[in-house]
Protein backbone atom coordinates (compact mmCIF):
# COMPACT_ATOMS: atom_id res chain seq x y z
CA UNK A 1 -9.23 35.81 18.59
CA UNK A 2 -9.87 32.77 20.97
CA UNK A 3 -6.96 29.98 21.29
CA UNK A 4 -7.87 26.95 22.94
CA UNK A 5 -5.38 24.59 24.94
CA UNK A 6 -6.17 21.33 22.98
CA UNK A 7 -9.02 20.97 20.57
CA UNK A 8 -8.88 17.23 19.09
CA UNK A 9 -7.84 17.48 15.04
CA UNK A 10 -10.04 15.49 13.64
CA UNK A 11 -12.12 15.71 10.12
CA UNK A 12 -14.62 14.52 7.48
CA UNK A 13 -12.31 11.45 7.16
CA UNK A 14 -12.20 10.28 10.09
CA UNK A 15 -16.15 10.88 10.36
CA UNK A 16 -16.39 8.80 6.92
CA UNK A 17 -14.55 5.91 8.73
CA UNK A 18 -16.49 6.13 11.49
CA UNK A 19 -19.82 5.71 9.77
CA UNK A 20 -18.14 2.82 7.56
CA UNK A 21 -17.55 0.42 11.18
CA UNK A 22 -20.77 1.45 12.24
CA UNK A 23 -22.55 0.58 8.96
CA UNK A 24 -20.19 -3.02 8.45
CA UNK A 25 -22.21 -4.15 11.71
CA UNK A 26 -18.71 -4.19 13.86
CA UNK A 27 -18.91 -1.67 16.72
CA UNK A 28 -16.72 -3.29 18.73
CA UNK A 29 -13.71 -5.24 19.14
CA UNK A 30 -13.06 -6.82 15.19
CA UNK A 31 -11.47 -6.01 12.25
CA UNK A 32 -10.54 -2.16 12.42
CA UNK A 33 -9.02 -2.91 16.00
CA UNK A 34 -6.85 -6.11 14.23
CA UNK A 35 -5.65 -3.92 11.95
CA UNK A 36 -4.96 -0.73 13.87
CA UNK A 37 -2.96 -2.84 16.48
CA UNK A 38 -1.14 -4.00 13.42
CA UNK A 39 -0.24 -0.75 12.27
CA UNK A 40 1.00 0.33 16.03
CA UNK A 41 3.38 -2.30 16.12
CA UNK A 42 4.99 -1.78 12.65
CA UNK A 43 5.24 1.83 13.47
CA UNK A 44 7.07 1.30 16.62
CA UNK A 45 9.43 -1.32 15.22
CA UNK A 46 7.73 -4.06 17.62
CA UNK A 47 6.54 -7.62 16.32
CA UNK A 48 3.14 -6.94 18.39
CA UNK A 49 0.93 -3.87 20.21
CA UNK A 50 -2.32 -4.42 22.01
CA UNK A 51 -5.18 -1.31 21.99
CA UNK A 52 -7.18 -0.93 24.77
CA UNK A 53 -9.55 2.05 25.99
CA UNK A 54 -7.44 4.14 28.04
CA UNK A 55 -3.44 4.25 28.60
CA UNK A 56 -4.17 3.47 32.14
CA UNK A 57 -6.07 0.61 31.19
CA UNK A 58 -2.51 -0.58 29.41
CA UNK A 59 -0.09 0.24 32.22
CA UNK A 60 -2.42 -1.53 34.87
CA UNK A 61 -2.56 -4.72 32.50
CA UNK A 62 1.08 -4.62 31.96
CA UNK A 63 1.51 -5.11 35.69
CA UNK A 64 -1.40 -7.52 36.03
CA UNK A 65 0.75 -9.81 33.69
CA UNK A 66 4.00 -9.47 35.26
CA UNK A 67 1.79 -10.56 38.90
CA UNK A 68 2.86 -7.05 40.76
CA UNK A 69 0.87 -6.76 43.10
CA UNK A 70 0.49 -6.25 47.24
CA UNK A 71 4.50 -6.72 48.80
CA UNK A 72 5.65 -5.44 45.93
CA UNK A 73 7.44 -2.03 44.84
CA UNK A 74 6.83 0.42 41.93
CA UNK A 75 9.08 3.32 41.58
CA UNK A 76 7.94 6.27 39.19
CA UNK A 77 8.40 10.22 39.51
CA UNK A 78 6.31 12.57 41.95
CA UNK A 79 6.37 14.71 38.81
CA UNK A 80 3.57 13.01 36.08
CA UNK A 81 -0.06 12.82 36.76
CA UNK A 82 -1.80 10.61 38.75
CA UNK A 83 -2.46 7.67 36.12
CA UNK A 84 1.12 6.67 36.29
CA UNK A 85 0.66 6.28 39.82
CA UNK A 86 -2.12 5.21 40.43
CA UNK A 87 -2.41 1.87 38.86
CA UNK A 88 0.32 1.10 41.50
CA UNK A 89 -2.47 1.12 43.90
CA UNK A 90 -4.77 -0.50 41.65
CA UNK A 91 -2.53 -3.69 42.05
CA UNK A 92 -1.99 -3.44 45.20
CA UNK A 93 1.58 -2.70 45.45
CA UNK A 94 3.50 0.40 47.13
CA UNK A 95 3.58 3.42 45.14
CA UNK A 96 7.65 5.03 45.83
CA UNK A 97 7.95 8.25 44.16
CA UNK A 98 11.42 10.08 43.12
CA UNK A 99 12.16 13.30 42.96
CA UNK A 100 12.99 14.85 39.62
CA UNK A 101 16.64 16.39 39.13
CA UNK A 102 17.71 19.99 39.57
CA UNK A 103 16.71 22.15 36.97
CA UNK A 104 14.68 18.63 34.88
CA UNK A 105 11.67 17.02 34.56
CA UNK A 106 12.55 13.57 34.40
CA UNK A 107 13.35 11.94 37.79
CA UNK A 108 16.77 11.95 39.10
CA UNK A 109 18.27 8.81 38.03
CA UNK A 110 20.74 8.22 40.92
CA UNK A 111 18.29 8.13 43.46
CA UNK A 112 16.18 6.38 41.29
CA UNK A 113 19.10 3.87 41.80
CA UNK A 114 18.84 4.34 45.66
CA UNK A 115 15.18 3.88 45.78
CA UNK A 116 15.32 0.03 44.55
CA UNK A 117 15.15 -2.54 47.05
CA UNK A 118 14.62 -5.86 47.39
CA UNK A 119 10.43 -5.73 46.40
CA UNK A 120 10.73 -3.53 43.73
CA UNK A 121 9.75 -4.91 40.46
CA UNK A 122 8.72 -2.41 38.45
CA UNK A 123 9.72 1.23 37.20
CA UNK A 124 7.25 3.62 35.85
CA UNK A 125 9.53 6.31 33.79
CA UNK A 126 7.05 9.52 32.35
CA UNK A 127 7.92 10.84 29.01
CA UNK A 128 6.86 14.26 29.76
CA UNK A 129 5.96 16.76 27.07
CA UNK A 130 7.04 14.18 24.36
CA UNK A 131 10.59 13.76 25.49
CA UNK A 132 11.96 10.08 25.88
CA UNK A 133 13.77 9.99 29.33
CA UNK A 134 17.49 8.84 29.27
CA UNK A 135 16.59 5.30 29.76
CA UNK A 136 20.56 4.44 28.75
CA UNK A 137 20.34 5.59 32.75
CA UNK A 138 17.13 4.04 33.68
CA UNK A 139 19.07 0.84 32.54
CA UNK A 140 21.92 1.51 33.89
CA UNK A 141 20.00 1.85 37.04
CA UNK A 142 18.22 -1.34 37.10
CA UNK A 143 21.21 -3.61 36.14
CA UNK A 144 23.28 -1.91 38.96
CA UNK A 145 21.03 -3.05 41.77
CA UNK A 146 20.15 -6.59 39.98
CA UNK A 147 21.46 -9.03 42.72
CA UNK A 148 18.67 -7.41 44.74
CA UNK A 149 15.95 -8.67 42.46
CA UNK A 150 13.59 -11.16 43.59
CA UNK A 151 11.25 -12.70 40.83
CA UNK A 152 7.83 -14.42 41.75
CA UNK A 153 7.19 -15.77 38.72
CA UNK A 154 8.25 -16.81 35.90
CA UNK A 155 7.96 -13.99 33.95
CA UNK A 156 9.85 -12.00 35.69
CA UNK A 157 12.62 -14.38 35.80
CA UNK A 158 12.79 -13.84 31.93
CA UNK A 159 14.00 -10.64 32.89
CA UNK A 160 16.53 -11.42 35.86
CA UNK A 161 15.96 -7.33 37.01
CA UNK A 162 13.39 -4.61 37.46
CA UNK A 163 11.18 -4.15 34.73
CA UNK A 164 10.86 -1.00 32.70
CA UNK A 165 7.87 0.41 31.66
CA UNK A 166 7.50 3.53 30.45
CA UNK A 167 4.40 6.17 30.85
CA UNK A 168 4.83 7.35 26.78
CA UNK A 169 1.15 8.93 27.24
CA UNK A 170 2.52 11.93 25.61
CA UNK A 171 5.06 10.27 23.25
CA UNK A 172 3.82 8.44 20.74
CA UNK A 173 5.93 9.33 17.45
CA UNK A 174 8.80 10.26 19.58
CA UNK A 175 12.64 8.91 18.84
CA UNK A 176 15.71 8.17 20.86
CA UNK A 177 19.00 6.92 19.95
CA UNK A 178 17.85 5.60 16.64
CA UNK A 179 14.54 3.93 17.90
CA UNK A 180 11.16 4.83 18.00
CA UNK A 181 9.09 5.22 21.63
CA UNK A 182 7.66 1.77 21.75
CA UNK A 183 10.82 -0.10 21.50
CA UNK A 184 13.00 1.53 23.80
CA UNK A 185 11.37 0.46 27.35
CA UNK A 186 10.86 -3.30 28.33
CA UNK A 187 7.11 -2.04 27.71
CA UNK A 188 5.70 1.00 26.54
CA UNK A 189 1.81 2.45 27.13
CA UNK A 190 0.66 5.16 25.06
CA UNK A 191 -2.46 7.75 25.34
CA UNK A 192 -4.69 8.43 22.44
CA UNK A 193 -7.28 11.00 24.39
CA UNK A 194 -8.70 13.41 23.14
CA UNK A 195 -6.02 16.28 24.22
CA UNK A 196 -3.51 14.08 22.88
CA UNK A 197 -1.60 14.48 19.41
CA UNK A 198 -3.06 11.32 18.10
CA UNK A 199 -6.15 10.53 19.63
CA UNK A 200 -8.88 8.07 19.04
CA UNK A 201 -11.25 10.09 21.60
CA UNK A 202 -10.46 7.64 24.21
CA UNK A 203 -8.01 4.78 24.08
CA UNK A 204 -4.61 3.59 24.13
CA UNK A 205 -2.15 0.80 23.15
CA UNK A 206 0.65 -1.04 24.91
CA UNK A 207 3.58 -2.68 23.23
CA UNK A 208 6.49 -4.62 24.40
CA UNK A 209 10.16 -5.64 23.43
CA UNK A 210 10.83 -9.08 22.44
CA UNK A 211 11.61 -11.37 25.32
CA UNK A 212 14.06 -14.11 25.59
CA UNK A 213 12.76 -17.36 26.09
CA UNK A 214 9.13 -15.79 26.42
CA UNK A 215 6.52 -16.00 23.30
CA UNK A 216 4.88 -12.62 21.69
CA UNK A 217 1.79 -14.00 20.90
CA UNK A 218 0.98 -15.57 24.11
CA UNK A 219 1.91 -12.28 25.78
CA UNK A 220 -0.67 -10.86 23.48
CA UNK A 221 -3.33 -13.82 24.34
CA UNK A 222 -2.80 -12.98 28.32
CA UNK A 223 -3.64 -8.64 27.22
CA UNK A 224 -6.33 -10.12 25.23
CA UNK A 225 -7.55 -12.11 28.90
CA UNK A 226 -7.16 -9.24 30.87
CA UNK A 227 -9.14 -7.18 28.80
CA UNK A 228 -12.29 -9.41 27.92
CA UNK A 229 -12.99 -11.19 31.44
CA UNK A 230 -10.56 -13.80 31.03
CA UNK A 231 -12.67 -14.90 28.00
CA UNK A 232 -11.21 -17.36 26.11
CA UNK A 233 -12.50 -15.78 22.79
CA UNK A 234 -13.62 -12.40 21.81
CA UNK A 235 -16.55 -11.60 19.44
CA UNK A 236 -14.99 -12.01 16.30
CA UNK A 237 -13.63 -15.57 17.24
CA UNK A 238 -17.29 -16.33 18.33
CA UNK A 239 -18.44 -15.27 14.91
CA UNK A 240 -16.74 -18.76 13.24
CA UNK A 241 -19.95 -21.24 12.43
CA UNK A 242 -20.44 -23.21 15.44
CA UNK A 243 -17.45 -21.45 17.37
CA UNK A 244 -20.12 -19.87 19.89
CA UNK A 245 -18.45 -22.18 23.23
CA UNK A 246 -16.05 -20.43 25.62
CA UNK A 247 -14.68 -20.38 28.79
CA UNK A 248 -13.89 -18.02 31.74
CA UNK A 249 -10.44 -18.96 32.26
CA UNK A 250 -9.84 -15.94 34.77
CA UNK A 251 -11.66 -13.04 36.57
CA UNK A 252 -10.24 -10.35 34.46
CA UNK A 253 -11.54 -6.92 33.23
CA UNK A 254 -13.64 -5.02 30.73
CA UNK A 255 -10.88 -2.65 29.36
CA UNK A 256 -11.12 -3.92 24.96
CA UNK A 257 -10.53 -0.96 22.28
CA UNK A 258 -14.06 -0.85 19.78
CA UNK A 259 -13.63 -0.80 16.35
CA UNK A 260 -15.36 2.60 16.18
CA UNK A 261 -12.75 4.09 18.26
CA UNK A 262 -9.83 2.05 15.57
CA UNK A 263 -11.81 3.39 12.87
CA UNK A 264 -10.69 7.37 13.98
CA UNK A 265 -7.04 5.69 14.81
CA UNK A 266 -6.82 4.15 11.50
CA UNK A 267 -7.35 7.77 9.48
CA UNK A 268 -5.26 9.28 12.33
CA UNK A 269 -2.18 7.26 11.21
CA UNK A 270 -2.54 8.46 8.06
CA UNK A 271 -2.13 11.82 8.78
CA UNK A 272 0.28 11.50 11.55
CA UNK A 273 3.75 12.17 9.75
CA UNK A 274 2.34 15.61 8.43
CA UNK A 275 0.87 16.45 12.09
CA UNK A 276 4.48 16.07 13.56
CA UNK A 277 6.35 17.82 10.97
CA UNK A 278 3.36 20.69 11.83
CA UNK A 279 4.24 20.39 15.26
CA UNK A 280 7.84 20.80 15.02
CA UNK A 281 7.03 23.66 13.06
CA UNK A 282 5.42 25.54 15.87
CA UNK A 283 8.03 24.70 18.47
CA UNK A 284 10.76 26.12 16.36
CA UNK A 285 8.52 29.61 15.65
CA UNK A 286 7.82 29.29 19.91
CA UNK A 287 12.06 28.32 20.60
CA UNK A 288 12.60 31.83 18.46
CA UNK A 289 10.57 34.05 19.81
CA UNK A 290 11.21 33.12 23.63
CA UNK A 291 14.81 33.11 23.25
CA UNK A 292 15.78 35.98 24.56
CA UNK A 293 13.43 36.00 27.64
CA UNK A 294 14.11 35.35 30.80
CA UNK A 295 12.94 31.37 30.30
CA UNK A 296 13.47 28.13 30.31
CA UNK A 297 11.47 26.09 27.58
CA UNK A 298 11.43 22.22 27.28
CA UNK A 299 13.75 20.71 24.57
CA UNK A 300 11.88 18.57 21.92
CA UNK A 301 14.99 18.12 20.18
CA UNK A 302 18.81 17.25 20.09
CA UNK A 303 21.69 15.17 18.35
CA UNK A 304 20.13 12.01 19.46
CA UNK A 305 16.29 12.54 20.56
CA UNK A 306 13.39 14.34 18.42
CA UNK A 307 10.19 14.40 20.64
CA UNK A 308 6.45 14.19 19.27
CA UNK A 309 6.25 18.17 20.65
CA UNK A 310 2.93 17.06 22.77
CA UNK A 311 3.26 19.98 25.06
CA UNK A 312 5.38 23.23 24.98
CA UNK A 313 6.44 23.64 28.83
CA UNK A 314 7.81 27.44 30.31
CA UNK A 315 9.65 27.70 33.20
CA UNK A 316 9.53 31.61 34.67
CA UNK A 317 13.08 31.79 36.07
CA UNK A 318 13.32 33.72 39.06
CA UNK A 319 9.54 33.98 39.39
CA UNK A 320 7.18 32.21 42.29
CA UNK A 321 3.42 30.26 42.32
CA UNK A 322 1.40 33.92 42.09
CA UNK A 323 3.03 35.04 39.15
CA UNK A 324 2.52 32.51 37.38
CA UNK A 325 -0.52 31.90 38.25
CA UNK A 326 -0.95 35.77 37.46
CA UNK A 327 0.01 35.18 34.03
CA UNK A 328 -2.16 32.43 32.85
CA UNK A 329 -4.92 34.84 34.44
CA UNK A 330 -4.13 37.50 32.23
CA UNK A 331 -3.77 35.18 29.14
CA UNK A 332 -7.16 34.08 29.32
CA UNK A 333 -8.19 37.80 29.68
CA UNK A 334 -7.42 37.78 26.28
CA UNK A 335 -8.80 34.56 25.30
CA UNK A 336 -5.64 32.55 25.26
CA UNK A 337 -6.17 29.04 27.27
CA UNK A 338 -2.71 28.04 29.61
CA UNK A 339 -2.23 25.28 31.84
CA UNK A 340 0.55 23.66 33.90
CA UNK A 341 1.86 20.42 33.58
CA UNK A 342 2.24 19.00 36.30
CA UNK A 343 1.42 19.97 39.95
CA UNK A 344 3.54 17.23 41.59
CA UNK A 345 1.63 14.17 43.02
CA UNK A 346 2.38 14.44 46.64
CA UNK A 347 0.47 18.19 46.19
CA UNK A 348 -2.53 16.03 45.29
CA UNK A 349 -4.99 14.88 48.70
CA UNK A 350 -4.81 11.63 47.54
CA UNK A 351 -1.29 11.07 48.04
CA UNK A 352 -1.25 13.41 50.89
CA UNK A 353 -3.55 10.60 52.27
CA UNK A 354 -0.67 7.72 51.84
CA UNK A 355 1.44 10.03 53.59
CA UNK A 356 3.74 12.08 50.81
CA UNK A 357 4.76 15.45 51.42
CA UNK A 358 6.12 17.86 48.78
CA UNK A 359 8.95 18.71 51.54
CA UNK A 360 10.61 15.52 50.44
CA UNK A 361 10.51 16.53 46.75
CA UNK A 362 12.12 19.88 46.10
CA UNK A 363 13.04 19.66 42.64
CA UNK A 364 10.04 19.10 41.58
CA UNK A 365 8.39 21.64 43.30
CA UNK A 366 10.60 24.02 41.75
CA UNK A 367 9.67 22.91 38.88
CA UNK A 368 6.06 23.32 39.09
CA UNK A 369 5.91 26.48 41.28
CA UNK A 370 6.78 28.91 37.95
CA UNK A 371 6.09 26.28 34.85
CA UNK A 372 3.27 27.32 32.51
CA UNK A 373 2.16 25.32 29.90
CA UNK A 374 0.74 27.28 26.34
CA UNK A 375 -1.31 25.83 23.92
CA UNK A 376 0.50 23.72 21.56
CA UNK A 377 -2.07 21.80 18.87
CA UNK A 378 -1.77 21.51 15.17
CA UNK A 379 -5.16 23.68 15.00
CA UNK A 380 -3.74 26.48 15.34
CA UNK A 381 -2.49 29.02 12.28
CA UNK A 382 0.42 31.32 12.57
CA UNK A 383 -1.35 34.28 13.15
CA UNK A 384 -3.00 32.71 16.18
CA UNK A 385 0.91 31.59 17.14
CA UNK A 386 2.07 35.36 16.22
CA UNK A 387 -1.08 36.50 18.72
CA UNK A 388 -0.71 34.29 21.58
CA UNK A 389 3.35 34.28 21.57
CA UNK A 390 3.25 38.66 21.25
CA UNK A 391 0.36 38.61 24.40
CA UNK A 392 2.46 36.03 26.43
CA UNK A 393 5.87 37.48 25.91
CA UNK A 394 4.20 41.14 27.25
CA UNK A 395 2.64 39.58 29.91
CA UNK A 396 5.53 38.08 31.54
CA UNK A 397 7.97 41.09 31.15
CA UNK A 398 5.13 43.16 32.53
């Protein structure tokens, strides 16, 4: 029996609705991607959402509208991967990583506090696993440190404070306090790549809460700039008779969702609500059988939060970096594919290179040094669960 990590779940009908764009003679950017962006937003309880082809594509534009860029701040946590990161440097601004909380994966929120100054403008919040962060904190943390804010435009004088915008790669589906991931942060990117629940192969999509004083659909003209080389139309503008003239109204970027990629979304939201409740599914038959090891697992749910159970994190307690390491070794003896999620950035060369050092981040080293991550898709059957939950639970007690 062979379990992979994260096979895509994908069919015959999302294949039919792939041939359908290609045959209807719109490949890229046109109806499908309308429609899909239409179906985002109404999903996430937001008047608008914006697809693009990658998440990072959709937290870089975010900040490329709000004009962060070199002088400025962005705060996220040295536990995510590098995409949250790194479109910090893609900007141009100054990458400021927090360390996560004892015992947590989300960042510790008071000296997420302490780490605002008077160039910070932005905070990058990762919704690891699935799990909405406690952004009644995240908040609470901007609005405390407000009279240090400095706006340079006129955007961000809309919003008086630092700007929130969460890294929901991994959370699409996922609720907090009553809302739906999407309308919780200021803005919200999500990940549909192929690993993720919902993918589209590659892509993602971006949404936003309303704004006082600021207007949704010229928000969505600027993502619409950014992503088309500050074209003034797109193709299916251009199609109108005699509607061919345009203009360049900025240098922007080539970063616009195709229609063929919408096409798999569209199916995928569809099938969506049955994918989660198969999810949740699996992470109660994983919660049951690991209780009474010497673990800590990842909560996807509680009175007030129910997560999109992307990924189903293990902490060893009391074990160290061979063990683990050990134990994903001997689950792929027996064809069972692990991972970890995630060594922390200032680990990586790159951001050794800009001078981080995981000294400064504890906590999330002790995260990382004994978490294993096992597979967690909506391929997989119960007797594959039964297989790879028996082999995992004798490996580690062994």
């Amino acid at each position: 029996m062979k379990i992979l990590f994260s096979p895509p779940d994908m069919g015959i009908q999302e294949a039919e609705e792939v041939t359908k764009a290609i045959c209807s003679g719109w490949i890229t950017t046109g109806p499908r991607t309308k429609e899909f962006e239409r179906q985002i937003a109404a999903y996430c309880h937001t008047e608008k959402a914006v697809c693009l082809n990658s998440a990072t594509a959709c937290m870089e534009s975010i900040l490329r509208l709000l004009g962060v860029g070199p002088g400025d701040e962005v705060i996220t946590s040295a536990y995510t991967y590098t995409a949250t990161a790194s479109v910090i440097a893609h900007v141009g601004a100054k990458i400021v990583l927090v360390d996560t909380a004892p015992d947590s994966f989300e960042m510790d929120y008071f000296k997420l506090a302490d780490a605002i100054t008077e160039k910070t403008k932005v905070v990058i919040p990762a919704d690891l696993g699935g799990i909405v962060c406690d952004y009644e904190k995240i908040y609470a943390a901007v609005k405390s440190k407000k009279a240090l804010f400095r706006p340079a435009n006129g955007l961000q004088k809309a919003f008086g404070r630092v700007i929130i915008m969460a890294d929901a790669a991994h959370a699409f589906g996922a609720q907090w306090h009553g809302k739906m991931c999407g309308e919780i942060a200021d803005f919200t990117s999500f990940s549909f790549h192929a690993v993720k629940n919902f993918t589209t192969a590659e892509g993602g999509a971006l949404t936003w809460k309303n704004i006082k004083g600021v207007d949704n659909e010229w928000i969505y003209k600027q993502f619409q700039l950014l992503s088309l080389h500050g074209q003034s139309k797109d193709a299916l503008a251009k199609t109108q008779l005699g509607a061919w003239e345009y203009d360049i109204v900025s240098l922007a970027y080539k970063c616009n969702m195709t229609d063929i990629t919408a096409a798999i979304g569209l199916i995928q939201m569809k099938r969506y609500p049955g994918m989660l409740v198969r999810r949740q599914e699996m992470v109660a038959k994983y919660n049951d059988v690991l209780k009474n090891c010497n673990v800590q697992v990842l909560s996807h749910w509680g009175v007030d939060y129910l997560s999109s159970c992307h990924l189903y994190l293990v902490r060893l307690l009391d074990k160290d970096t061979e063990f683990r390491n050990n134990v994903i070794i001997e689950m792929a003896k027996r064809d069972i594919a692990c991972n970890v999620h995630y060594k922390p950035l200032p680990m990586m060369s790159g951001y050794k290179a800009l001078g981080f050092d995981i000294k400064d981040y504890p906590n999330a080293y002790n995260q990382y040094k004994n978490e294993v991550t096992l597979p967690l898709h909506t391929g997989l059957t119960d007797v594959q669960i039964e297989f790879l939950l028996e082999n995992f639970v004798e490996i580690i007690n062994n």
